[in-house]
C-alpha atoms as a PDB file:
ATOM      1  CA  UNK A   1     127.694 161.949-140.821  1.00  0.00           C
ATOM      2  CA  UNK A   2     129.922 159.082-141.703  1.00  0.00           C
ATOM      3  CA  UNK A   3     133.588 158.247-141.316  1.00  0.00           C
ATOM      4  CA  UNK A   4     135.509 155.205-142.887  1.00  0.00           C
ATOM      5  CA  UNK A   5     138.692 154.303-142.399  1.00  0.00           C
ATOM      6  CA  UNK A   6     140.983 152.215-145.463  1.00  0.00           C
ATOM      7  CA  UNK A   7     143.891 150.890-143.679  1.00  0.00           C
ATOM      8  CA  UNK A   8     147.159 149.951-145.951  1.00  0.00           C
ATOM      9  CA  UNK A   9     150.238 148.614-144.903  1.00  0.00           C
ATOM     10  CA  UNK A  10     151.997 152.193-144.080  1.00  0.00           C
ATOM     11  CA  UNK A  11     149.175 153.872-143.131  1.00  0.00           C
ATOM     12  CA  UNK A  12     145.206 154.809-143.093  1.00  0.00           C
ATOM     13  CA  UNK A  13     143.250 156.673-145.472  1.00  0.00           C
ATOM     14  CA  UNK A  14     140.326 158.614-143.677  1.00  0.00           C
ATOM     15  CA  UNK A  15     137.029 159.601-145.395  1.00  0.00           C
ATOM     16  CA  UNK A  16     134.154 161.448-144.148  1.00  0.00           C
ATOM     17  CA  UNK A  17     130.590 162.270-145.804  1.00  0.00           C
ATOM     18  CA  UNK A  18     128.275 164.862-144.218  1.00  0.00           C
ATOM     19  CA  UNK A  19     124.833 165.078-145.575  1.00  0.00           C
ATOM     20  CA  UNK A  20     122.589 168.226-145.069  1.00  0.00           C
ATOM     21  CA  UNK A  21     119.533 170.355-146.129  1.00  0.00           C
ATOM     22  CA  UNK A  22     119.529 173.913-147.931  1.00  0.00           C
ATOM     23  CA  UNK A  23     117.647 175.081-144.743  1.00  0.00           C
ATOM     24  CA  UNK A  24     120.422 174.067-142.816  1.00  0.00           C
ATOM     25  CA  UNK A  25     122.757 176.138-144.767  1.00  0.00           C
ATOM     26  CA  UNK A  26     121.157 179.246-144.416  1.00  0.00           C
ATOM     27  CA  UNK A  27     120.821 179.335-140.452  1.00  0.00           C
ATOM     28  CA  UNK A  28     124.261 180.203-139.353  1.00  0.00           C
ATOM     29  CA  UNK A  29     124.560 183.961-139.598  1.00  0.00           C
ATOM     30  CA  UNK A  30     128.091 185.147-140.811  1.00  0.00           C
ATOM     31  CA  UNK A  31     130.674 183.854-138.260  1.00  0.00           C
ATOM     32  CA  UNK A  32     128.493 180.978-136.855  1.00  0.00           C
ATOM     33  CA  UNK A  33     128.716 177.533-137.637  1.00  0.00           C
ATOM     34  CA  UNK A  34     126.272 174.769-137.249  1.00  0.00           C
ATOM     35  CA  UNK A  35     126.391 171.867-135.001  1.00  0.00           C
ATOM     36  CA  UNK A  36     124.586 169.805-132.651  1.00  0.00           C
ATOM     37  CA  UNK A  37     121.366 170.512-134.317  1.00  0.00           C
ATOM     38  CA  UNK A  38     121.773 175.054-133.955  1.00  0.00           C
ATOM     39  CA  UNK A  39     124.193 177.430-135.181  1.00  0.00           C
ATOM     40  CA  UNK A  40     126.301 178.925-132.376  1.00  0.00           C
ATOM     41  CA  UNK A  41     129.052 181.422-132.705  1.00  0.00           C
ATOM     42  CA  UNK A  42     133.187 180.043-133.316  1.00  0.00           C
ATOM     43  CA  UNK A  43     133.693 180.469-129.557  1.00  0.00           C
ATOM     44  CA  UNK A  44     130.720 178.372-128.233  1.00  0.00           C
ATOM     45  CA  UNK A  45     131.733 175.790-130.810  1.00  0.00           C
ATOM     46  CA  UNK A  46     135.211 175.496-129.792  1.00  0.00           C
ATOM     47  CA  UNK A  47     134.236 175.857-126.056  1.00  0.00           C
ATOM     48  CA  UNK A  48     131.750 173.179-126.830  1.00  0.00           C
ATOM     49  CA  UNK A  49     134.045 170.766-128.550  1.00  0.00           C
ATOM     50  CA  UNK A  50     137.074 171.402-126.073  1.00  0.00           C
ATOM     51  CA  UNK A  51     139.691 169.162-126.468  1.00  0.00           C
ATOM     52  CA  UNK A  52     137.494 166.563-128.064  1.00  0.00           C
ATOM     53  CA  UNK A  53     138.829 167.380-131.568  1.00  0.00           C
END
């Protein structure tokens, strides 16, 4: 994952890449997303994340 940040005079332009595999697409069941390496469910993510984002 990458993030780059263009600053202008009035404000910032934010641009992020993420880069994965096909494998990683298909291990999330339905409902899960994919992060820190497993998929986990919408709640553990958010519980995970907290107020971090």
């Amino acid at each position: 994952m990458q993030f780059t940040a263009y600053e202008h005079k009035d404000f910032v332009d934010y641009v992020g890449e993420v880069t994965f595999r096909g494998e990683d697409l298909a291990a999330p069941a339905a409902g899960e997303v994919r992060t820190d390496g497993r998929a986990m469910s919408r709640e553990d993510f958010d519980e995970l994340v907290g107020d971090g984002c």
